[in-house]
PDB file of N, CA and C in Angstrom:
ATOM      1  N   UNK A   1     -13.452 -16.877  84.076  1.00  0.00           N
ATOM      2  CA  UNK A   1     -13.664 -16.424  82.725  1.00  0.00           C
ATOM      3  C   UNK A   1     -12.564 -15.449  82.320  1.00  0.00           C
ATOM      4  N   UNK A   2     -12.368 -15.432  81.023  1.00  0.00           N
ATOM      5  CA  UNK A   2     -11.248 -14.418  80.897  1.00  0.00           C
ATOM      6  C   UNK A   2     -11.682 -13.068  80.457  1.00  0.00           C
ATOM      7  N   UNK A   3     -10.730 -12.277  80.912  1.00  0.00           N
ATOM      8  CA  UNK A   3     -11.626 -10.735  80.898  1.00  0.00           C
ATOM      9  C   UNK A   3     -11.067 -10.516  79.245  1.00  0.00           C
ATOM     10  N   UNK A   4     -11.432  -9.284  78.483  1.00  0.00           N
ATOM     11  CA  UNK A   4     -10.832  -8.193  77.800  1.00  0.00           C
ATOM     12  C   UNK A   4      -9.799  -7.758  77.955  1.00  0.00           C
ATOM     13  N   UNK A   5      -8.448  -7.687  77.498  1.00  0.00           N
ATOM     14  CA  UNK A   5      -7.451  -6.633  78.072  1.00  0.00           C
ATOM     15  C   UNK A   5      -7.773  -5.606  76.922  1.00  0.00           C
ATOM     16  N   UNK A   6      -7.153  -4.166  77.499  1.00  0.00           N
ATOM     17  CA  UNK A   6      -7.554  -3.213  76.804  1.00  0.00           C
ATOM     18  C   UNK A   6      -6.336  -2.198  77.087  1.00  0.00           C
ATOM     19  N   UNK A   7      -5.497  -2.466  75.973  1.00  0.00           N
ATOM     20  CA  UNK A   7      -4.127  -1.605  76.186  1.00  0.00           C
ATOM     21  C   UNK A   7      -4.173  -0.283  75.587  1.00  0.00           C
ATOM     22  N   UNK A   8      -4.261   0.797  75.936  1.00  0.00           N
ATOM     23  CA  UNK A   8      -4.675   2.096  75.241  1.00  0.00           C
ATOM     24  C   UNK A   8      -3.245   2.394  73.937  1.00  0.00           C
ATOM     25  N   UNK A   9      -2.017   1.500  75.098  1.00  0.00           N
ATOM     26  CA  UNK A   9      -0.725   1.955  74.242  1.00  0.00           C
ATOM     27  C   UNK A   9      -0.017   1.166  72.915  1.00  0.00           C
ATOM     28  N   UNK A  10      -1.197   0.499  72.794  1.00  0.00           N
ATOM     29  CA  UNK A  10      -0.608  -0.444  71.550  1.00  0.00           C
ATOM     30  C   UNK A  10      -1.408   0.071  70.400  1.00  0.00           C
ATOM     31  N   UNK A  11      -0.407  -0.064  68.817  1.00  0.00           N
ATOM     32  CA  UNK A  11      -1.231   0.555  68.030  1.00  0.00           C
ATOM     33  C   UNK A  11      -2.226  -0.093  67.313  1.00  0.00           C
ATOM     34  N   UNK A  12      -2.878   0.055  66.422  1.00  0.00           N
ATOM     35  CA  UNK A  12      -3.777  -1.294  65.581  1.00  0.00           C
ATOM     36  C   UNK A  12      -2.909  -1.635  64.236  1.00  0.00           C
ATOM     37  N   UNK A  13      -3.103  -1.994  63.719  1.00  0.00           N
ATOM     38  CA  UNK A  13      -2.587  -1.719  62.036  1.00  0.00           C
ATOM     39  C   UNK A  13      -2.470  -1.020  61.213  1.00  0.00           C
ATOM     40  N   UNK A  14      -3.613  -0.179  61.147  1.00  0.00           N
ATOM     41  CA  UNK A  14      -3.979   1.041  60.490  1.00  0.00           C
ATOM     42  C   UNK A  14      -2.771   2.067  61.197  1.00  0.00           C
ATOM     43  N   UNK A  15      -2.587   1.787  62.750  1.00  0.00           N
ATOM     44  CA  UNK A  15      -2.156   3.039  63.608  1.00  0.00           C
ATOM     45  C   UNK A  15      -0.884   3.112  63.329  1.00  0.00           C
ATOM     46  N   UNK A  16      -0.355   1.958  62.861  1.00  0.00           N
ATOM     47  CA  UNK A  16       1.637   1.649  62.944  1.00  0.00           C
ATOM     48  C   UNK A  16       1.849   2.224  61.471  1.00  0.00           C
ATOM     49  N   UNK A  17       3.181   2.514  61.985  1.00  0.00           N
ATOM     50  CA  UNK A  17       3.885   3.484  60.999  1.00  0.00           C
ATOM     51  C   UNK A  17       4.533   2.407  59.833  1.00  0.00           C
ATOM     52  N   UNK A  18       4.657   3.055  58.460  1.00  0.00           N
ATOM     53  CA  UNK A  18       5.892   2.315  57.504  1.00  0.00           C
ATOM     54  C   UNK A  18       7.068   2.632  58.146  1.00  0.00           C
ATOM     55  N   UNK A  19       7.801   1.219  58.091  1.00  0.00           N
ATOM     56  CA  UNK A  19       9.889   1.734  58.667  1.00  0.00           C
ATOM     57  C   UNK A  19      10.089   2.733  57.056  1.00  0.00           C
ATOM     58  N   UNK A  20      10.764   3.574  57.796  1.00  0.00           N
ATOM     59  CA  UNK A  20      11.289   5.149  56.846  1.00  0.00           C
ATOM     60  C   UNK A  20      12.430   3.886  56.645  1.00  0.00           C
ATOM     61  N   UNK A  21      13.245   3.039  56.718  1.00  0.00           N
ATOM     62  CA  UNK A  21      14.189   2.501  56.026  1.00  0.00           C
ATOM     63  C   UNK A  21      14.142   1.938  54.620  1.00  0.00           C
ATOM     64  N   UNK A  22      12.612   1.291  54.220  1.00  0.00           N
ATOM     65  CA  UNK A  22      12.428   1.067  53.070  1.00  0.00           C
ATOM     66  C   UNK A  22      11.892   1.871  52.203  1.00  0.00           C
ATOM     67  N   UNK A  23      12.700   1.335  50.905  1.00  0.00           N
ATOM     68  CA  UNK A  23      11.958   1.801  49.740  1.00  0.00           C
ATOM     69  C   UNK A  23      11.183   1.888  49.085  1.00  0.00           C
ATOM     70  N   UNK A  24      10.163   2.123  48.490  1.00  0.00           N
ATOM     71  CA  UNK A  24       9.369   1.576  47.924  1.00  0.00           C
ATOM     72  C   UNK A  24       9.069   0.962  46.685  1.00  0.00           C
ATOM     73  N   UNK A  25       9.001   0.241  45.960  1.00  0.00           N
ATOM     74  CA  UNK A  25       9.305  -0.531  44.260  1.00  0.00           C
ATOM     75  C   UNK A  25       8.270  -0.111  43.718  1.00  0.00           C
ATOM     76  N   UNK A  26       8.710   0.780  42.573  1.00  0.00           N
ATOM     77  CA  UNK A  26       8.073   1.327  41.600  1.00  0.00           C
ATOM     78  C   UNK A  26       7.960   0.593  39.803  1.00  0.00           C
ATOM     79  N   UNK A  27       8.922  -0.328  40.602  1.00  0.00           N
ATOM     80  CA  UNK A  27       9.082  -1.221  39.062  1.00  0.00           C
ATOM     81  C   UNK A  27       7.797  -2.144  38.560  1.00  0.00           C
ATOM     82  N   UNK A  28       7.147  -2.172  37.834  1.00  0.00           N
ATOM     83  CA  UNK A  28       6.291  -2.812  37.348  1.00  0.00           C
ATOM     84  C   UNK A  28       6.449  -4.153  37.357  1.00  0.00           C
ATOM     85  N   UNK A  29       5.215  -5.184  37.887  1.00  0.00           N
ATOM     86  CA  UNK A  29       5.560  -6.582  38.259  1.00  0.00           C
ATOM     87  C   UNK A  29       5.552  -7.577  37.130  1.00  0.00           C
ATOM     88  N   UNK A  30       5.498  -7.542  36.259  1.00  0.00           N
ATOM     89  CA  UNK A  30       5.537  -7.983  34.797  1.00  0.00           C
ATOM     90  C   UNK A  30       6.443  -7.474  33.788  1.00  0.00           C
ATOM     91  N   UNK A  31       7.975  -7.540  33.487  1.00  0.00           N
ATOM     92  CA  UNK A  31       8.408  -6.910  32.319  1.00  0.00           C
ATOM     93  C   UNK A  31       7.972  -6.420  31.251  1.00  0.00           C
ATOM     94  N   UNK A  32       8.265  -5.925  30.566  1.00  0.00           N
ATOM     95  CA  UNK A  32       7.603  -4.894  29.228  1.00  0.00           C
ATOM     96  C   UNK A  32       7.329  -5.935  28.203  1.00  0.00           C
ATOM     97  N   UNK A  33       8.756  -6.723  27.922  1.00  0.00           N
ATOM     98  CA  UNK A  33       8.810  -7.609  26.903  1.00  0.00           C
ATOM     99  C   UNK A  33       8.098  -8.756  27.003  1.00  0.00           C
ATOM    100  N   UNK A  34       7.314  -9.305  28.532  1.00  0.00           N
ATOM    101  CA  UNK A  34       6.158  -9.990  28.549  1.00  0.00           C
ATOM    102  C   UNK A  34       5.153  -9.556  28.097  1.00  0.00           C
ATOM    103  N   UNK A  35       4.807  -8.861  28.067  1.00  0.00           N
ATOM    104  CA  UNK A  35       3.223  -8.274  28.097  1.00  0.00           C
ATOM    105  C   UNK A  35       3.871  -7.794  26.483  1.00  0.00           C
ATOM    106  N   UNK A  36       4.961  -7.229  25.704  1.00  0.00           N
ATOM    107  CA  UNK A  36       4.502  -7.429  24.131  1.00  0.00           C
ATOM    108  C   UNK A  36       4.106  -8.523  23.482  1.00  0.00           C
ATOM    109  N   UNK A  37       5.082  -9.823  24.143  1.00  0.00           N
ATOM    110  CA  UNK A  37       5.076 -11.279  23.718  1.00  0.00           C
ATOM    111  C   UNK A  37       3.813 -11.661  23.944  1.00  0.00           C
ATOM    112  N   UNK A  38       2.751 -11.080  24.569  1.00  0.00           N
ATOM    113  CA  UNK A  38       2.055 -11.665  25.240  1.00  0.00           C
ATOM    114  C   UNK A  38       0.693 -11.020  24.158  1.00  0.00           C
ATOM    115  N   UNK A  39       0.944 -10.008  23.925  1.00  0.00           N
ATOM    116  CA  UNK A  39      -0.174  -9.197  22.961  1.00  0.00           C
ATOM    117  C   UNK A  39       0.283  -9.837  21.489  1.00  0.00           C
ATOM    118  N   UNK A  40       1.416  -9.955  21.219  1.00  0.00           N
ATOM    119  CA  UNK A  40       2.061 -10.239  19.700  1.00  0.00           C
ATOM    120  C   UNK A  40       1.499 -11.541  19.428  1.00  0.00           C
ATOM    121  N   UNK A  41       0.885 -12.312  20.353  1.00  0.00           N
ATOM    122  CA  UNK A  41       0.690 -13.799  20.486  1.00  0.00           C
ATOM    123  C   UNK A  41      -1.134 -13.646  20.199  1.00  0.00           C
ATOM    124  N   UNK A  42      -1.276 -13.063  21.436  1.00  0.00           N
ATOM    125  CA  UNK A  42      -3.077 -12.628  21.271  1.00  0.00           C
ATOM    126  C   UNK A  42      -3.738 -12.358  19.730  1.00  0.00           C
ATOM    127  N   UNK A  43      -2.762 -10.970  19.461  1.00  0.00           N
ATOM    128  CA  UNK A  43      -2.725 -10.508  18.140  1.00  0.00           C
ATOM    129  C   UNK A  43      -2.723 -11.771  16.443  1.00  0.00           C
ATOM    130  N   UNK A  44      -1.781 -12.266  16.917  1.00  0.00           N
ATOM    131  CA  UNK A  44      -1.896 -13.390  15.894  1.00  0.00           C
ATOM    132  C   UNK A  44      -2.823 -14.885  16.125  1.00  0.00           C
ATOM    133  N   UNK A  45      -3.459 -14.714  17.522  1.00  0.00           N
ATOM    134  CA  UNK A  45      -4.438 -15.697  17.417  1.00  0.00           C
ATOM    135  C   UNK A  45      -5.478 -15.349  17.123  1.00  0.00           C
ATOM    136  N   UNK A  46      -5.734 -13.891  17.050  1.00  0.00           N
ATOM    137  CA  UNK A  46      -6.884 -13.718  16.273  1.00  0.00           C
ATOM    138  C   UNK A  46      -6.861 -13.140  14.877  1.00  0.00           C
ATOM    139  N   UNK A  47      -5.960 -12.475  14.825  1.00  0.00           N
ATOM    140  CA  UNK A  47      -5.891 -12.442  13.360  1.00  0.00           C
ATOM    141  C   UNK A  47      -5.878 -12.881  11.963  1.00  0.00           C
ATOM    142  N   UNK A  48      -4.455 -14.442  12.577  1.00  0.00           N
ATOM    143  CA  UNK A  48      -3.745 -15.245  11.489  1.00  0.00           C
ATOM    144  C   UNK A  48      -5.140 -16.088  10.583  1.00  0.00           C
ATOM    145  N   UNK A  49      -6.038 -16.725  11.767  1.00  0.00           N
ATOM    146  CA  UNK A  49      -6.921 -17.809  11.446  1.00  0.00           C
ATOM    147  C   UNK A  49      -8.215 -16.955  10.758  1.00  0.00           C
ATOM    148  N   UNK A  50      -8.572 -15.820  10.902  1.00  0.00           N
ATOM    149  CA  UNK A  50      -9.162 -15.260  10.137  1.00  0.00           C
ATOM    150  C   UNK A  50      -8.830 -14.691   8.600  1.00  0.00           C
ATOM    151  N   UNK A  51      -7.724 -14.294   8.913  1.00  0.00           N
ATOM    152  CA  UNK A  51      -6.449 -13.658   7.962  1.00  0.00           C
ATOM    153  C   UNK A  51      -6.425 -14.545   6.418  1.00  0.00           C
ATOM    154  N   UNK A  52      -6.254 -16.296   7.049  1.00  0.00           N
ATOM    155  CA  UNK A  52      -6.062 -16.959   6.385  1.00  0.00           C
ATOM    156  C   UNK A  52      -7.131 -17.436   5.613  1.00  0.00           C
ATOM    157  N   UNK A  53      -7.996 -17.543   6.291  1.00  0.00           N
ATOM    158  CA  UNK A  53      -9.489 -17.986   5.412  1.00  0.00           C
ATOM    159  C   UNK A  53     -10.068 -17.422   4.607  1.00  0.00           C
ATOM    160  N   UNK A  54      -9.520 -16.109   5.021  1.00  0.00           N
ATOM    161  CA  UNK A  54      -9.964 -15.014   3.685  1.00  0.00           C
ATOM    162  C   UNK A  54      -9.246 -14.755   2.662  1.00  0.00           C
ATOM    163  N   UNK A  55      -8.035 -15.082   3.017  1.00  0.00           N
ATOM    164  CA  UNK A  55      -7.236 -15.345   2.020  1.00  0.00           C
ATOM    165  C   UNK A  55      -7.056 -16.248   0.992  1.00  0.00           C
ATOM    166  N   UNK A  56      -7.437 -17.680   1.664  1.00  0.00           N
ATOM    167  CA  UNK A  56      -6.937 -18.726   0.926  1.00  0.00           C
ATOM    168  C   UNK A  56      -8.358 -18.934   0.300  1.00  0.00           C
ATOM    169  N   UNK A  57      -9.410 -18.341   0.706  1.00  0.00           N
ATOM    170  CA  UNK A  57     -10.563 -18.997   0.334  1.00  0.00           C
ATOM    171  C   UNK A  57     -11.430 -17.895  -1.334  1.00  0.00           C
ATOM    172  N   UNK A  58     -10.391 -17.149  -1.491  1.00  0.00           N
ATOM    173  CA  UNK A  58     -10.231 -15.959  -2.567  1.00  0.00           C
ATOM    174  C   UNK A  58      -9.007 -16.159  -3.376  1.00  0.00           C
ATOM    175  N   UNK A  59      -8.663 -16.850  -2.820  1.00  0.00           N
ATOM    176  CA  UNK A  59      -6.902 -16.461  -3.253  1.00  0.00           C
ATOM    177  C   UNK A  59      -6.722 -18.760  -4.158  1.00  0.00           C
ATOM    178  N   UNK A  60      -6.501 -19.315  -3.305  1.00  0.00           N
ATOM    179  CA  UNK A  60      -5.862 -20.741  -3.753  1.00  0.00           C
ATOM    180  C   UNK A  60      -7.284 -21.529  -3.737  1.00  0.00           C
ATOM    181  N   UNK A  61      -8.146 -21.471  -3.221  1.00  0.00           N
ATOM    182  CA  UNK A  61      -9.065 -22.145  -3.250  1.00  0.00           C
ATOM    183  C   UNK A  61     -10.407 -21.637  -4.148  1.00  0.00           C
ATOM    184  N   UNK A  62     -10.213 -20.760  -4.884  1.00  0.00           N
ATOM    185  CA  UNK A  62     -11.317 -20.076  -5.461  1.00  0.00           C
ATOM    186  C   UNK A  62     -12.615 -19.823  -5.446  1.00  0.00           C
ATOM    187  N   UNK A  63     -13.061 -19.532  -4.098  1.00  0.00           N
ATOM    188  CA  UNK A  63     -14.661 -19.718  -3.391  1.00  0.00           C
ATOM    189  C   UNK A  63     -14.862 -20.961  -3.350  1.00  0.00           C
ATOM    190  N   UNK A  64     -14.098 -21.879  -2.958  1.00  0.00           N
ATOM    191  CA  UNK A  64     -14.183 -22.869  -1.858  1.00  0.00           C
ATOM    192  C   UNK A  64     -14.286 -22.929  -0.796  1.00  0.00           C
ATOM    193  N   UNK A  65     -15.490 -22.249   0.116  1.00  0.00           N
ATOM    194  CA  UNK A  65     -15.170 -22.397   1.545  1.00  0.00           C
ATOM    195  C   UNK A  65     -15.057 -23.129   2.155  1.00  0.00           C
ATOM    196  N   UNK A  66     -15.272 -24.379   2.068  1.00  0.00           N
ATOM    197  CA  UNK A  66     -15.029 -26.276   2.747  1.00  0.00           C
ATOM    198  C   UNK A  66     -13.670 -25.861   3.067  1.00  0.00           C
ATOM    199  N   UNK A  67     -12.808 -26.009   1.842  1.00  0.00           N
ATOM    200  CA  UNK A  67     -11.266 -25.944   1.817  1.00  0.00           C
ATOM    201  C   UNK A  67     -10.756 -24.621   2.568  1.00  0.00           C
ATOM    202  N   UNK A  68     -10.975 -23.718   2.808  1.00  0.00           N
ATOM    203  CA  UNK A  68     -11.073 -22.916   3.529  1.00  0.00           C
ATOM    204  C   UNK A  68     -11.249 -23.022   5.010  1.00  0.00           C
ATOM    205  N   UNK A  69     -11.754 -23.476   5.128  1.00  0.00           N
ATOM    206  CA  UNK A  69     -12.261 -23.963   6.468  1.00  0.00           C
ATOM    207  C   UNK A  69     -11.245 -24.698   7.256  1.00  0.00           C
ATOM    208  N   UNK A  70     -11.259 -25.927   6.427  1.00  0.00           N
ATOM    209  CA  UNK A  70     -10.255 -26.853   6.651  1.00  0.00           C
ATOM    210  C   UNK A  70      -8.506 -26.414   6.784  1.00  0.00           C
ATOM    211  N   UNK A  71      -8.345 -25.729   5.782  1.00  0.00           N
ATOM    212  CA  UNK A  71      -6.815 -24.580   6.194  1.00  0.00           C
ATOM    213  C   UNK A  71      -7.191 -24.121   7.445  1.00  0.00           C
ATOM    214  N   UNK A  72      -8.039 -23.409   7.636  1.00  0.00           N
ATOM    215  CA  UNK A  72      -7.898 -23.033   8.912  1.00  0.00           C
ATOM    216  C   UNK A  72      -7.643 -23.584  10.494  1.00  0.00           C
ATOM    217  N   UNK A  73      -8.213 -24.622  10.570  1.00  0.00           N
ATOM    218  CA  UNK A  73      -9.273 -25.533  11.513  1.00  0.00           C
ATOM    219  C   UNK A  73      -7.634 -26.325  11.349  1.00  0.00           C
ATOM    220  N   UNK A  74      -6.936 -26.317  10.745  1.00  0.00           N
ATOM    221  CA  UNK A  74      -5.434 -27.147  10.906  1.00  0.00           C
ATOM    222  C   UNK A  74      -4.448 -26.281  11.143  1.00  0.00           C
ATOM    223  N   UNK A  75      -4.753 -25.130  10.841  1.00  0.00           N
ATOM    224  CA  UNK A  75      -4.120 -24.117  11.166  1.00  0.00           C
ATOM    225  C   UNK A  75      -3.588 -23.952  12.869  1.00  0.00           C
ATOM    226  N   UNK A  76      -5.351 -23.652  13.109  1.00  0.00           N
ATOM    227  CA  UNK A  76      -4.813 -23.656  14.547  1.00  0.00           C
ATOM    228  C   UNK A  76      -4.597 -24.997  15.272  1.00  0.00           C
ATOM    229  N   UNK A  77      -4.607 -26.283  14.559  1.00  0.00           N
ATOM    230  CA  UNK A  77      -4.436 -27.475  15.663  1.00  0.00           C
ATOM    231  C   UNK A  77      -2.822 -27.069  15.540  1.00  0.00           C
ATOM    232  N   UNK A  78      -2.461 -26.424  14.501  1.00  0.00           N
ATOM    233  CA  UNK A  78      -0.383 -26.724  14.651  1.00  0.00           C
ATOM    234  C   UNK A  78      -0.463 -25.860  15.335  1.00  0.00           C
ATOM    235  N   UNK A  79      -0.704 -24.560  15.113  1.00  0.00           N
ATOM    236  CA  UNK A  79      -0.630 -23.281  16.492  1.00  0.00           C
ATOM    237  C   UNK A  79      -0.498 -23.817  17.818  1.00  0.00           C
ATOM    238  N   UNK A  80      -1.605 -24.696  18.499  1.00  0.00           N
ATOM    239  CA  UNK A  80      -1.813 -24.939  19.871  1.00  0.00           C
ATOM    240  C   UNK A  80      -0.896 -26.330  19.466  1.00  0.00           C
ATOM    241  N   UNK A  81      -0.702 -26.964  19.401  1.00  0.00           N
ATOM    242  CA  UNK A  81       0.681 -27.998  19.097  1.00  0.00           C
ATOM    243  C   UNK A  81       1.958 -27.550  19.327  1.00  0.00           C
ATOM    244  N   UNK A  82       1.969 -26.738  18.934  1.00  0.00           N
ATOM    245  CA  UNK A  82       3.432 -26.323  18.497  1.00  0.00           C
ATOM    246  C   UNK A  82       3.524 -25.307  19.814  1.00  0.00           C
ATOM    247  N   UNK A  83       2.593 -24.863  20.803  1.00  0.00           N
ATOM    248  CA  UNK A  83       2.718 -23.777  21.588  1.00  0.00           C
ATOM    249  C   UNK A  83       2.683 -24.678  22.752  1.00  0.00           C
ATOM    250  N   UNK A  84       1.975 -26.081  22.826  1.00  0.00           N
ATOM    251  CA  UNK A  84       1.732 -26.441  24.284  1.00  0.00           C
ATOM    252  C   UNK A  84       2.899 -27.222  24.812  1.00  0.00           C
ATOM    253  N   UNK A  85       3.544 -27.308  25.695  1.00  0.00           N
ATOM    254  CA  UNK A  85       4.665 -28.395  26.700  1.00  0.00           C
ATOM    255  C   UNK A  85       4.240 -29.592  26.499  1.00  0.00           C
ATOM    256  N   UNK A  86       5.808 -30.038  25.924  1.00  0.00           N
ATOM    257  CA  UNK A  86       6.067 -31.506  26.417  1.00  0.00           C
ATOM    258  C   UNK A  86       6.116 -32.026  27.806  1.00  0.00           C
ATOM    259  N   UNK A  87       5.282 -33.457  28.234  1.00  0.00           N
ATOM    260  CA  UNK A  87       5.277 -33.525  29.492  1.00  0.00           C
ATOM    261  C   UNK A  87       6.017 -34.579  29.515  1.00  0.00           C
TER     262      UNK A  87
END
């Protein structure tokens, strides 16, 4: 049967040291200008399609909400069209 070895002189993981040669990266793992692009995008998917219905449905359509609706509801099919990859 095989025994246990039990080395007092080895360390665990916790026990071993960082090499003092490295640095450590303080740089943030996502660029800045992602994460605006990324809110500027959020921002106008919720905004625009609301934005617009209230607009157009006061504004060009004159308490028409059908037509209203419909601006919208095409609105976002070009949004996600126009945003998703060609395969």
């Amino acid at each position: 049967m095989a025994t246990r070895r039990i080395i007092a002189t080895e360390k665990t993981f916790l026990d071993k040291d960082d090499p003092i040669d490295e640095n450590s990266s303080t740089a943030p793992a996502v660029p800045s200008q992602v994460i605006y692009k990324l809110l500027a995008f959020t921002f106008a998917m919720i905004v625009v399609p609301i934005g617009s219905y209230f607009l157009t449905v006061n504004t060009v359509f004159s308490g028409m909400s059908l037509f209203s609706l419909l601006h919208v509801i095409f609105t976002n099919i070009i949004q996600v069209t126009l945003r998703s990859p060609v395969v």
